[in-house]
ModelCIF file with pLDDT and N, C-alpha, C, O atoms, coordinates in Angstrom:
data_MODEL
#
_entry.id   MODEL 
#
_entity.id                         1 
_entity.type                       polymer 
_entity.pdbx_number_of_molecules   1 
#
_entity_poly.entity_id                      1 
_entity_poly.type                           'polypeptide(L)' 
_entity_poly.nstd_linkage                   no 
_entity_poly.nstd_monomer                   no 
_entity_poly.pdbx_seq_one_letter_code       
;(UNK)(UNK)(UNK)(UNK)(UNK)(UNK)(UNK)(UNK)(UNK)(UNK)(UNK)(UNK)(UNK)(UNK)(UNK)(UNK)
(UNK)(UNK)(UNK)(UNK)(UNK)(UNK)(UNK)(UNK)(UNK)(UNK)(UNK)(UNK)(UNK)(UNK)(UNK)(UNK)
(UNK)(UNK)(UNK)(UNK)(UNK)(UNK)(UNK)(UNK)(UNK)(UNK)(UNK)(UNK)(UNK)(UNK)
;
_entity_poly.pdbx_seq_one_letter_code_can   XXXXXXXXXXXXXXXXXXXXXXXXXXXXXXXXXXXXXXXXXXXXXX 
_entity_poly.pdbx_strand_id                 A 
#
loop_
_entity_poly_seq.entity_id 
_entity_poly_seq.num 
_entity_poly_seq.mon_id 
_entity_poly_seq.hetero 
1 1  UNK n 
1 2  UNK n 
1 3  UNK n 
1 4  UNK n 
1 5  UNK n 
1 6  UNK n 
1 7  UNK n 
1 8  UNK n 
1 9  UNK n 
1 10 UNK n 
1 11 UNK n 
1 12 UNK n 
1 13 UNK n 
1 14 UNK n 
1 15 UNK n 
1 16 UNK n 
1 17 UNK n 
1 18 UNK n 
1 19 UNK n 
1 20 UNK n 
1 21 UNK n 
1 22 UNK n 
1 23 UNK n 
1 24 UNK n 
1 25 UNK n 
1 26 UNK n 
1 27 UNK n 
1 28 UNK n 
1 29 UNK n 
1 30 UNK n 
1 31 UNK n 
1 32 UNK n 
1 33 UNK n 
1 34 UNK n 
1 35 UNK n 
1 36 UNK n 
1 37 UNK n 
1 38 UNK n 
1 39 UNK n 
1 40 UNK n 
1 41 UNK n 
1 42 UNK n 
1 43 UNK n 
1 44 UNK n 
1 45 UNK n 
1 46 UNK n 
#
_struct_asym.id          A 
_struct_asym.entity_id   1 
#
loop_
_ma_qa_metric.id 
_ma_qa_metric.mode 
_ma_qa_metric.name 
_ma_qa_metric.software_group_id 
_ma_qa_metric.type 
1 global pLDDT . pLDDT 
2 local  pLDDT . pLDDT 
#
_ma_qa_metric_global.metric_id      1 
_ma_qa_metric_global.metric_value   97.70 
_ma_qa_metric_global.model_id       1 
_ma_qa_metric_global.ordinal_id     1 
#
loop_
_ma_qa_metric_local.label_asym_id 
_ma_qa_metric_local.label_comp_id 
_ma_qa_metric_local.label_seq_id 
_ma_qa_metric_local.metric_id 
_ma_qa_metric_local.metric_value 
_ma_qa_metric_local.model_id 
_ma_qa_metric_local.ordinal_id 
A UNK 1  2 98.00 1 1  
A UNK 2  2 98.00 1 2  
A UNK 3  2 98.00 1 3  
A UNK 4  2 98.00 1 4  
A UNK 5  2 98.00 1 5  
A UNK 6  2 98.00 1 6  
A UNK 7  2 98.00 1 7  
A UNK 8  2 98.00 1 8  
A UNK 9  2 97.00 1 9  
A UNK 10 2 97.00 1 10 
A UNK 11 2 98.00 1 11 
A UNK 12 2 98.00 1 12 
A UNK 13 2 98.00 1 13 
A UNK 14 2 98.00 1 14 
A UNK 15 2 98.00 1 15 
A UNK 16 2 98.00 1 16 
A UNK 17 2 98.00 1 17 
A UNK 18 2 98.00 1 18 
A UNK 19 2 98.00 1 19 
A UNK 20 2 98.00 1 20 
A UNK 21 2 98.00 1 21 
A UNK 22 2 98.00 1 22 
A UNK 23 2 98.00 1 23 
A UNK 24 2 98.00 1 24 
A UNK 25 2 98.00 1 25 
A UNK 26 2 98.00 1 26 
A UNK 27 2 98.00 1 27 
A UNK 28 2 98.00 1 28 
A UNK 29 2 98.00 1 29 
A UNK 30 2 98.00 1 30 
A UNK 31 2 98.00 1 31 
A UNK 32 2 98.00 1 32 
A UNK 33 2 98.00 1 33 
A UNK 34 2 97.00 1 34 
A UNK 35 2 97.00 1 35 
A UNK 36 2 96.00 1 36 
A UNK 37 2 95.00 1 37 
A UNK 38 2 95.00 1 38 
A UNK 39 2 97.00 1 39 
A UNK 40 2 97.00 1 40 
A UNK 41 2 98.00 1 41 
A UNK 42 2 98.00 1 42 
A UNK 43 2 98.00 1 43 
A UNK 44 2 98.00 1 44 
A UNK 45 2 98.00 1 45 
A UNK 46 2 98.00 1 46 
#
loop_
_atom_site.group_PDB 
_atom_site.id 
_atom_site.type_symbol 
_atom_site.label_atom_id 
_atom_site.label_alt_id 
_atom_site.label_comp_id 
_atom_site.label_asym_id 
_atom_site.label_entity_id 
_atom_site.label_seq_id 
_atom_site.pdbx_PDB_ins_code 
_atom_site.Cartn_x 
_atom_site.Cartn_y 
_atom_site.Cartn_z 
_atom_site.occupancy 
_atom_site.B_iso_or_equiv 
_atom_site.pdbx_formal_charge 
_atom_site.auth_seq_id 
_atom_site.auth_comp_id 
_atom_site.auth_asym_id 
_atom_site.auth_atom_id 
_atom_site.pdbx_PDB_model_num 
ATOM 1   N N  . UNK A 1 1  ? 0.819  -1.211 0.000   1.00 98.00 ? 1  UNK A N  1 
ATOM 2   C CA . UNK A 1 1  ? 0.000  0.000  0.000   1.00 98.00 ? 1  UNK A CA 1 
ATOM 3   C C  . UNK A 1 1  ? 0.856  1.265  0.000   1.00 98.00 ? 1  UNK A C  1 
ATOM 4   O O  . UNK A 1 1  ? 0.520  2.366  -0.437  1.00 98.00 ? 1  UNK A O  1 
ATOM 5   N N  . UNK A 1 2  ? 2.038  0.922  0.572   1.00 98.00 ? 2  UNK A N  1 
ATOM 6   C CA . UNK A 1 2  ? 2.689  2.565  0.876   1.00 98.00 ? 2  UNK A CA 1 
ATOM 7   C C  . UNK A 1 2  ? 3.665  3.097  -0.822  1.00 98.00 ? 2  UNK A C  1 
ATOM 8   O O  . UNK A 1 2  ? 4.075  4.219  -1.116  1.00 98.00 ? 2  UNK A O  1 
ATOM 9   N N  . UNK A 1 3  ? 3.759  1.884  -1.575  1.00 98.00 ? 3  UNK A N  1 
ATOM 10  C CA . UNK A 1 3  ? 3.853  2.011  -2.891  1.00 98.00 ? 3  UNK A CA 1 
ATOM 11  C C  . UNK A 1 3  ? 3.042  2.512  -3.652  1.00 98.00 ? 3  UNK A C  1 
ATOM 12  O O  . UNK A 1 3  ? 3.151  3.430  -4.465  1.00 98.00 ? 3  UNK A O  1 
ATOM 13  N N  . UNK A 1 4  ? 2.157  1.833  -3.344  1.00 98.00 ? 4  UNK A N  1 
ATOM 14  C CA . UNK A 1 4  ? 1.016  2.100  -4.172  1.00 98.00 ? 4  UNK A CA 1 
ATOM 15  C C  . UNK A 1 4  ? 0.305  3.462  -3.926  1.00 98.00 ? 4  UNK A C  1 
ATOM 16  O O  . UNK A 1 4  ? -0.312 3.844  -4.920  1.00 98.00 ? 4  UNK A O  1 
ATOM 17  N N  . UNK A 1 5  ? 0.237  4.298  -2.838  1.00 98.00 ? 5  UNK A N  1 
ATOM 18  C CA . UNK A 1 5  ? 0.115  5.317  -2.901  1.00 98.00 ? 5  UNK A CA 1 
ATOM 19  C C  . UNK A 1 5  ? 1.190  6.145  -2.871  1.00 98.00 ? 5  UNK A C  1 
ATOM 20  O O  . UNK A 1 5  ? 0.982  7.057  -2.071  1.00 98.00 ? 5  UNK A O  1 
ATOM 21  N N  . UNK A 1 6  ? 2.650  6.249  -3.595  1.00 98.00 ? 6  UNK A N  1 
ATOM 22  C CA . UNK A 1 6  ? 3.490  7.041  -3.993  1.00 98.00 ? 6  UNK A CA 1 
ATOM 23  C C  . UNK A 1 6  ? 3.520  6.840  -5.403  1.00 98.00 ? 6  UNK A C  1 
ATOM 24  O O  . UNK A 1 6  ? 4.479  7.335  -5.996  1.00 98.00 ? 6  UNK A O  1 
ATOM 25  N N  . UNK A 1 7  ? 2.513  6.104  -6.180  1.00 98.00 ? 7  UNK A N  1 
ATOM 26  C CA . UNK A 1 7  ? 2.539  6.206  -7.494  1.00 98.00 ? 7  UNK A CA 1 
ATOM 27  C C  . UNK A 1 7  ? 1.675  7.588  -8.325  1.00 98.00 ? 7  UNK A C  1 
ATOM 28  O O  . UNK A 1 7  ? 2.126  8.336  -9.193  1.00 98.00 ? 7  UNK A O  1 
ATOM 29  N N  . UNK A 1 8  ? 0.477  7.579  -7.773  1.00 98.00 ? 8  UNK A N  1 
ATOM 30  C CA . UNK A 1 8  ? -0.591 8.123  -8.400  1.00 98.00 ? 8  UNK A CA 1 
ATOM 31  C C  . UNK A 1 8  ? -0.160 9.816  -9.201  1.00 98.00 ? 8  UNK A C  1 
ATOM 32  O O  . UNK A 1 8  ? -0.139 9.933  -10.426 1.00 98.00 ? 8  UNK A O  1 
ATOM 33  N N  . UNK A 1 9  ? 0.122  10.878 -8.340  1.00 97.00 ? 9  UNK A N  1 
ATOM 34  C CA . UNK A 1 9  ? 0.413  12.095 -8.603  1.00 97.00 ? 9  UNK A CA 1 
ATOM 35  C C  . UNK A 1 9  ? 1.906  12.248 -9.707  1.00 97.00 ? 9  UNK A C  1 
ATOM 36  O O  . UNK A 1 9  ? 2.005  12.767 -10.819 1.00 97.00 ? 9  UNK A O  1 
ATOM 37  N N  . UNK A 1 10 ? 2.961  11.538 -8.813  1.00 97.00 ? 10 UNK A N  1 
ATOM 38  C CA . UNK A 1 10 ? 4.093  11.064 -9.439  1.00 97.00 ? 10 UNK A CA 1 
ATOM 39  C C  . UNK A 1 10 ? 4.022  10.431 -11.190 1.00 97.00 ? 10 UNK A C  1 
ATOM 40  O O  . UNK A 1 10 ? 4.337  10.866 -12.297 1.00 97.00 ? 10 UNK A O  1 
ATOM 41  N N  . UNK A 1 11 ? 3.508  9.365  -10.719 1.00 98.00 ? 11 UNK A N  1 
ATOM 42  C CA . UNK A 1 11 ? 3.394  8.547  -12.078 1.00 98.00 ? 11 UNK A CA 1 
ATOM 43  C C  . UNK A 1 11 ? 3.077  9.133  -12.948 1.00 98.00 ? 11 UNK A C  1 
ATOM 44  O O  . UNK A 1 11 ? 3.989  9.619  -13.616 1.00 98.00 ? 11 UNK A O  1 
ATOM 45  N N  . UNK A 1 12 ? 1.815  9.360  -13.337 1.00 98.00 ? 12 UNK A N  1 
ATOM 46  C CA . UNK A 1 12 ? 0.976  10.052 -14.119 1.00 98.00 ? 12 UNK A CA 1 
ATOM 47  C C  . UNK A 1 12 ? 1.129  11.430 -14.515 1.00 98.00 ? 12 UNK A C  1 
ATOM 48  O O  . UNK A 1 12 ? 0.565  11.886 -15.510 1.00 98.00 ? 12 UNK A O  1 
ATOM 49  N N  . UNK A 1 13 ? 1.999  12.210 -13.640 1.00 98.00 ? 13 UNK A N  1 
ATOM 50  C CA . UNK A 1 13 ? 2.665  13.381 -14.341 1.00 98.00 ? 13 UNK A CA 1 
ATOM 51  C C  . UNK A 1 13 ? 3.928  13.202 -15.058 1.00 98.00 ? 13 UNK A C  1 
ATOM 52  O O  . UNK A 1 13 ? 4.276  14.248 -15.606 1.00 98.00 ? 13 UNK A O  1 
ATOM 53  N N  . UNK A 1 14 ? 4.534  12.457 -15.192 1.00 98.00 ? 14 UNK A N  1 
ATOM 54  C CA . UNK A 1 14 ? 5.454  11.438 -15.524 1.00 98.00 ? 14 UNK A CA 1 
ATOM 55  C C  . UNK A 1 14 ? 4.926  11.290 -16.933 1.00 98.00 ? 14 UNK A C  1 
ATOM 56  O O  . UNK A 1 14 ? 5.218  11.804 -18.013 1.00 98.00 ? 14 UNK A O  1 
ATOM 57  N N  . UNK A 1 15 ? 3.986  10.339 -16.498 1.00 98.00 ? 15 UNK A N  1 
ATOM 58  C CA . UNK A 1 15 ? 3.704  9.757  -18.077 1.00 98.00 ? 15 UNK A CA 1 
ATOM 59  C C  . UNK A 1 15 ? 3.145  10.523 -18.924 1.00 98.00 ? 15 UNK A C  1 
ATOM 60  O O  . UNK A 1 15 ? 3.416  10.476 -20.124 1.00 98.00 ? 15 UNK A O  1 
ATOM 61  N N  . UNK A 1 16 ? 2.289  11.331 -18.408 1.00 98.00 ? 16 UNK A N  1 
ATOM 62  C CA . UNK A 1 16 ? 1.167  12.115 -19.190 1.00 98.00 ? 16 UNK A CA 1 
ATOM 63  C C  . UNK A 1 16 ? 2.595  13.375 -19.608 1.00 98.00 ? 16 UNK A C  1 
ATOM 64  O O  . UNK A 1 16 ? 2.632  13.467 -20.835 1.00 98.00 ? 16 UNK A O  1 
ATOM 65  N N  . UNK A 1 17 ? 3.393  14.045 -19.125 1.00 98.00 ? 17 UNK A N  1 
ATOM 66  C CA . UNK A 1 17 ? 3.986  15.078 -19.922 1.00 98.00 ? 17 UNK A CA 1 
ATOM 67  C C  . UNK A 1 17 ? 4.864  14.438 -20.778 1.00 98.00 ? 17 UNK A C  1 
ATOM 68  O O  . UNK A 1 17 ? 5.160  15.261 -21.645 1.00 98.00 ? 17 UNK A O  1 
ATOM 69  N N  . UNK A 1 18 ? 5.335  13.568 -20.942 1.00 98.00 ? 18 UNK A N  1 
ATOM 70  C CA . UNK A 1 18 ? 6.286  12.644 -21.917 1.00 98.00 ? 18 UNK A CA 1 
ATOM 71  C C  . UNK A 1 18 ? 5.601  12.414 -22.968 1.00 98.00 ? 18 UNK A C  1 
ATOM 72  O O  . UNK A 1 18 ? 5.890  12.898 -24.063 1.00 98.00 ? 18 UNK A O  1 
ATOM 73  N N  . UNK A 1 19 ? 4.320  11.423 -22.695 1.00 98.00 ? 19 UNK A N  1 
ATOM 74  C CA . UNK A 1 19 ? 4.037  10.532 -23.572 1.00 98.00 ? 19 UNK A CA 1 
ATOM 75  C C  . UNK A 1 19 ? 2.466  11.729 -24.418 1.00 98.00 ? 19 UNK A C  1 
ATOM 76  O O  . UNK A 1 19 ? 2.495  12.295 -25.511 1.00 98.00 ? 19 UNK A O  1 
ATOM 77  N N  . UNK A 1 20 ? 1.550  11.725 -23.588 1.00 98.00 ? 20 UNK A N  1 
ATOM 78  C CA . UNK A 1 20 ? 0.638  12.773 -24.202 1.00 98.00 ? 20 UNK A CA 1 
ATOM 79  C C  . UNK A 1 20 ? 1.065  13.995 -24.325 1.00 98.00 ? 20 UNK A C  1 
ATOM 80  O O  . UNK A 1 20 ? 0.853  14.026 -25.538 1.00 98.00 ? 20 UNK A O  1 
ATOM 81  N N  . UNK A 1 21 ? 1.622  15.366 -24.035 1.00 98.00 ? 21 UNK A N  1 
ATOM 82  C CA . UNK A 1 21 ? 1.963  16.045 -24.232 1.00 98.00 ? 21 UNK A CA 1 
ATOM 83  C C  . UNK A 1 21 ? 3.075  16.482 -24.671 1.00 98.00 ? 21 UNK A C  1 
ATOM 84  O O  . UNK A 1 21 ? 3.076  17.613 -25.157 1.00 98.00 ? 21 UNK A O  1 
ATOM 85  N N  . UNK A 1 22 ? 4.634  15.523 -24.608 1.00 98.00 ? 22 UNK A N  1 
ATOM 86  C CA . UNK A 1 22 ? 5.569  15.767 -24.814 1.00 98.00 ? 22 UNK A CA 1 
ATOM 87  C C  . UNK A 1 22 ? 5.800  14.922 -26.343 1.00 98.00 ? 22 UNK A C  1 
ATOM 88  O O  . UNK A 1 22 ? 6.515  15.402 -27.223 1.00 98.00 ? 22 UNK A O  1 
ATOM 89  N N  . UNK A 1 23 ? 5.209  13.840 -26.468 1.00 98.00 ? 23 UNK A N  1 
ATOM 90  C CA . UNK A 1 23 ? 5.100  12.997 -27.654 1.00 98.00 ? 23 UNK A CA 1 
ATOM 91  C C  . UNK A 1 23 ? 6.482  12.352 -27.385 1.00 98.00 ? 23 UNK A C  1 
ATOM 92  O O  . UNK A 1 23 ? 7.076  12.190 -28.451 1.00 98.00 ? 23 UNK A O  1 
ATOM 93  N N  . UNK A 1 24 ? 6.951  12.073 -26.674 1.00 98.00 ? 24 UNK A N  1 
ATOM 94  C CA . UNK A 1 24 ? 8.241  11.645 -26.718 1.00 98.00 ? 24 UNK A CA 1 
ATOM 95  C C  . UNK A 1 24 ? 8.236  10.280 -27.411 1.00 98.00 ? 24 UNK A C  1 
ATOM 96  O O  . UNK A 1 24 ? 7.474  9.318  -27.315 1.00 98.00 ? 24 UNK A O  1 
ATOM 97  N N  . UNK A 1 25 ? 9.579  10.559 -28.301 1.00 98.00 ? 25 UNK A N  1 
ATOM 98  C CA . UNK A 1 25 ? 10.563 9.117  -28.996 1.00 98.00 ? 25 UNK A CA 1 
ATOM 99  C C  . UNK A 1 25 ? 11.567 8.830  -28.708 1.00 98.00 ? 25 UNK A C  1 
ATOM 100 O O  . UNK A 1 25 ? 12.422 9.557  -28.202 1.00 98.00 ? 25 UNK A O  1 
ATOM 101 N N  . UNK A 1 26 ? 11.670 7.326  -29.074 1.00 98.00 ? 26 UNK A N  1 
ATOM 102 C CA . UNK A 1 26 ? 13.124 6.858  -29.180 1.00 98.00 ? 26 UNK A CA 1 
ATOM 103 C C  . UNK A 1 26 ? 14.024 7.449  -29.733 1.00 98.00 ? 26 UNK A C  1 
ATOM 104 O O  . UNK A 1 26 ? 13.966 7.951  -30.855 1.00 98.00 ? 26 UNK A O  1 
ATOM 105 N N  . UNK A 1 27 ? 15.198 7.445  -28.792 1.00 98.00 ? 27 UNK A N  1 
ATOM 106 C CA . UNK A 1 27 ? 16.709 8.613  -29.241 1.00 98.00 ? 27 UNK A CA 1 
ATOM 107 C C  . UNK A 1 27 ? 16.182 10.087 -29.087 1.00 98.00 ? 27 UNK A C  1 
ATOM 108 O O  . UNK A 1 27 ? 16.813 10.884 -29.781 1.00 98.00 ? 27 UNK A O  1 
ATOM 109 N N  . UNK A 1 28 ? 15.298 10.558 -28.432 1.00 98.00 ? 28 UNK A N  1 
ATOM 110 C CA . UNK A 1 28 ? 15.016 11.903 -28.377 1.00 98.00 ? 28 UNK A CA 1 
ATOM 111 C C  . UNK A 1 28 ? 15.850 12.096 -27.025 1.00 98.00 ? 28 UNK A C  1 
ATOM 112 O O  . UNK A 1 28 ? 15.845 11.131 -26.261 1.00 98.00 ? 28 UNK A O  1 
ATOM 113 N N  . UNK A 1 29 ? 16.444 13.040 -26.708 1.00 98.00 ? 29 UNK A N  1 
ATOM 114 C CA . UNK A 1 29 ? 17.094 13.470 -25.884 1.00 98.00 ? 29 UNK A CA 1 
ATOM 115 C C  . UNK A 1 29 ? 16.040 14.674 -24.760 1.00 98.00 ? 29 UNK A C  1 
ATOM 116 O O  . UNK A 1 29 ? 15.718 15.784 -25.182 1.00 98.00 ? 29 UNK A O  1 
ATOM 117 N N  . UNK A 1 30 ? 15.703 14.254 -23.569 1.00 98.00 ? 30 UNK A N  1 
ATOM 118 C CA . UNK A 1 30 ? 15.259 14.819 -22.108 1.00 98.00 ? 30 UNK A CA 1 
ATOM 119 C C  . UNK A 1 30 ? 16.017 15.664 -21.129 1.00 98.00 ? 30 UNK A C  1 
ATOM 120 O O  . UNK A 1 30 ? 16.922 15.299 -20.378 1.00 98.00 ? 30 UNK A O  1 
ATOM 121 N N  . UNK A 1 31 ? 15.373 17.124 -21.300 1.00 98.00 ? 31 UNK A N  1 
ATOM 122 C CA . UNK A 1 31 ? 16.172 17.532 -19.839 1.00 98.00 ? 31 UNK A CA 1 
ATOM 123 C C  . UNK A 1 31 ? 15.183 17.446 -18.594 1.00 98.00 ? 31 UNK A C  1 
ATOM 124 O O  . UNK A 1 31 ? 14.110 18.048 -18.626 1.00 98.00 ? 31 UNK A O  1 
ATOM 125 N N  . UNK A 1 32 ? 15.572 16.677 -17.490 1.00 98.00 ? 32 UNK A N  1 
ATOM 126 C CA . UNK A 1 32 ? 14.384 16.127 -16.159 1.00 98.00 ? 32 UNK A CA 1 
ATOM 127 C C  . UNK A 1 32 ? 15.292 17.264 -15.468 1.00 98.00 ? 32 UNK A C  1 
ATOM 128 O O  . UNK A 1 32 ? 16.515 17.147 -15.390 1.00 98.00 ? 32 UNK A O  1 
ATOM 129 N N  . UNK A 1 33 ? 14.677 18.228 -15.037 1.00 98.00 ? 33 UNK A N  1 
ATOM 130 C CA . UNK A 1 33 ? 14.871 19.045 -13.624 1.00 98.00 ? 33 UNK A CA 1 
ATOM 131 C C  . UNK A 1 33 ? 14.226 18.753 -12.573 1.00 98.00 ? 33 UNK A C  1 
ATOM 132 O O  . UNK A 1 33 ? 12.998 18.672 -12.581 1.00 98.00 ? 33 UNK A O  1 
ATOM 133 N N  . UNK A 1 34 ? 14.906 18.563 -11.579 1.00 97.00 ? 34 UNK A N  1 
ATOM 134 C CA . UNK A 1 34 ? 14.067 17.989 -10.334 1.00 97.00 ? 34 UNK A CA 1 
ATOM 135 C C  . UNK A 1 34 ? 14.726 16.126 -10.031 1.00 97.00 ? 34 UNK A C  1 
ATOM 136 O O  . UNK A 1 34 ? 14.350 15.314 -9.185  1.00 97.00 ? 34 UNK A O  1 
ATOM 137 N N  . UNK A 1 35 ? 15.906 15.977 -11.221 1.00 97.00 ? 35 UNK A N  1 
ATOM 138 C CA . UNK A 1 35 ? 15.496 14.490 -11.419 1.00 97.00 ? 35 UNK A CA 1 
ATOM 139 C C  . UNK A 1 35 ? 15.772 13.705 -9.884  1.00 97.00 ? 35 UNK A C  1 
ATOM 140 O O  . UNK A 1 35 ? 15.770 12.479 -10.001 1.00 97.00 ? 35 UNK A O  1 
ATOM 141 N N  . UNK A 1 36 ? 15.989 14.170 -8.580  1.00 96.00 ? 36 UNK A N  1 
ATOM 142 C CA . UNK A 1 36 ? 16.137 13.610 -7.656  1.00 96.00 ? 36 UNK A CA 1 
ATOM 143 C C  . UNK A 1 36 ? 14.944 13.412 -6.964  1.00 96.00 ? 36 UNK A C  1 
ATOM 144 O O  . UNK A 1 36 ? 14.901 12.529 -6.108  1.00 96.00 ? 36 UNK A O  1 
ATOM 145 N N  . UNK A 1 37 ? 13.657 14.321 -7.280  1.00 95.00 ? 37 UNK A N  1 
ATOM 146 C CA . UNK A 1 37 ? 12.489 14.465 -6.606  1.00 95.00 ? 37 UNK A CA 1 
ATOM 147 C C  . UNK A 1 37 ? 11.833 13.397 -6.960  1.00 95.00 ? 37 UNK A C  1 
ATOM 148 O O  . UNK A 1 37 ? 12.464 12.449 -7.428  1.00 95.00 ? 37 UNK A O  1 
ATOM 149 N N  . UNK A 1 38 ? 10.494 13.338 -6.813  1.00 95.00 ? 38 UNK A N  1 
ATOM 150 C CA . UNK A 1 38 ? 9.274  12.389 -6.609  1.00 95.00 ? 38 UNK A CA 1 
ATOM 151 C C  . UNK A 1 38 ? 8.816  12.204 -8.401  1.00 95.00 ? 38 UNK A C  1 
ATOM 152 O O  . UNK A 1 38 ? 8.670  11.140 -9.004  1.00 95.00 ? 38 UNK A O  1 
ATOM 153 N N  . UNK A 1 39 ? 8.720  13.110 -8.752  1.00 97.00 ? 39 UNK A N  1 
ATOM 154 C CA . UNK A 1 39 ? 8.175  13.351 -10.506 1.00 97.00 ? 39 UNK A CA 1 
ATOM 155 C C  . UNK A 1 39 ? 9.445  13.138 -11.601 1.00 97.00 ? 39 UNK A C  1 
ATOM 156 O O  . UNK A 1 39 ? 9.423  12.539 -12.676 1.00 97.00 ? 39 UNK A O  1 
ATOM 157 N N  . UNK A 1 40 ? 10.520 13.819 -10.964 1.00 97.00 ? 40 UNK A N  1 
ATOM 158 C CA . UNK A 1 40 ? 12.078 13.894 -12.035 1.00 97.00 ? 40 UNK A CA 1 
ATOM 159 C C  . UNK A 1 40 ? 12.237 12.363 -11.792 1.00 97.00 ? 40 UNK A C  1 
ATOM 160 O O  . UNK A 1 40 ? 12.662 11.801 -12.801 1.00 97.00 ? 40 UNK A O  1 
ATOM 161 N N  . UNK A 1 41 ? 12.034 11.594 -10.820 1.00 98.00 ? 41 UNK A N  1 
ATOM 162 C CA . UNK A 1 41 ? 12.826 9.958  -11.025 1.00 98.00 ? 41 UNK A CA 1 
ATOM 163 C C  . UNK A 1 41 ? 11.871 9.397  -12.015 1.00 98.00 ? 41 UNK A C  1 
ATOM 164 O O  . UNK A 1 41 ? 12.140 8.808  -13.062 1.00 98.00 ? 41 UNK A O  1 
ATOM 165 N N  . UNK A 1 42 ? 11.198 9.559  -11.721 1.00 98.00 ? 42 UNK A N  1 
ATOM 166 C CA . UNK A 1 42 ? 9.500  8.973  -12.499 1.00 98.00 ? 42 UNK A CA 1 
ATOM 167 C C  . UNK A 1 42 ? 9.894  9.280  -14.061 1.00 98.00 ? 42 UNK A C  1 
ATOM 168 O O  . UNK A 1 42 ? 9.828  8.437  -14.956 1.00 98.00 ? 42 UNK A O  1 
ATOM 169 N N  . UNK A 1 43 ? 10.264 10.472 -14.204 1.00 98.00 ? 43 UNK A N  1 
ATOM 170 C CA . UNK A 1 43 ? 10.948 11.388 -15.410 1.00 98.00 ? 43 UNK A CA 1 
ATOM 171 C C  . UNK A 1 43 ? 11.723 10.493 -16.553 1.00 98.00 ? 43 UNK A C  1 
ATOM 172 O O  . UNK A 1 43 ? 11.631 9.953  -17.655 1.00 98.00 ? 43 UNK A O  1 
ATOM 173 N N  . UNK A 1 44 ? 12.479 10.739 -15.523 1.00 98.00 ? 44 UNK A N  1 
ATOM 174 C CA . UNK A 1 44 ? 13.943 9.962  -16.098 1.00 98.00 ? 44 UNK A CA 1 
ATOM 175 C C  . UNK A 1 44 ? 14.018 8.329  -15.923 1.00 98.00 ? 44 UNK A C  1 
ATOM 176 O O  . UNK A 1 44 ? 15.068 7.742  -16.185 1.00 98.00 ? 44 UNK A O  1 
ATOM 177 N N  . UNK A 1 45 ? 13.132 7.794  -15.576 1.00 98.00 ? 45 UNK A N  1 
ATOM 178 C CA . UNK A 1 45 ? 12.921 6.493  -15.378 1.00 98.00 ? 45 UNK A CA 1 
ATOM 179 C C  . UNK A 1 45 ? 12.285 6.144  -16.824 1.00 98.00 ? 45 UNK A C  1 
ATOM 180 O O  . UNK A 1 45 ? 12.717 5.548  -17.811 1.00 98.00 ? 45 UNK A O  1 
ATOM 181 N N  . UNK A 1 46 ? 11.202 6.714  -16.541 1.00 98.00 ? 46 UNK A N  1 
ATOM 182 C CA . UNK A 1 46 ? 9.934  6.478  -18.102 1.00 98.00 ? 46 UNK A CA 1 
ATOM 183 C C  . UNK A 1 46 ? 10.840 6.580  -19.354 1.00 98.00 ? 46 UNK A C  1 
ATOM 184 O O  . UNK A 1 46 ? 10.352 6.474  -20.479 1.00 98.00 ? 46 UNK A O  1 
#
């Protein structure tokens, strides 16, 4: 459970600015600011 509720806010801002808004591709190059925080690992993970 304590996973599972450090996903929701994190995750999904994560995915949603990459993938829906950012359109991101393969070999595209990311700058993650923050990448030590809660959203930048999520970031740079995805």
């Amino acid at each position: 459970f304590t996973v599972g509720a450090s996903l929701p806010i994190s995750g999904l801002t994560a995915w949603q600015g990459l993938f829906q808004h950012g359109r991101l591709q393969a070999g595209q190059s990311v700058l993650a600011h923050g990448a030590a925080g809660a959203v930048g690992s999520m970031v740079t993970q995805l």
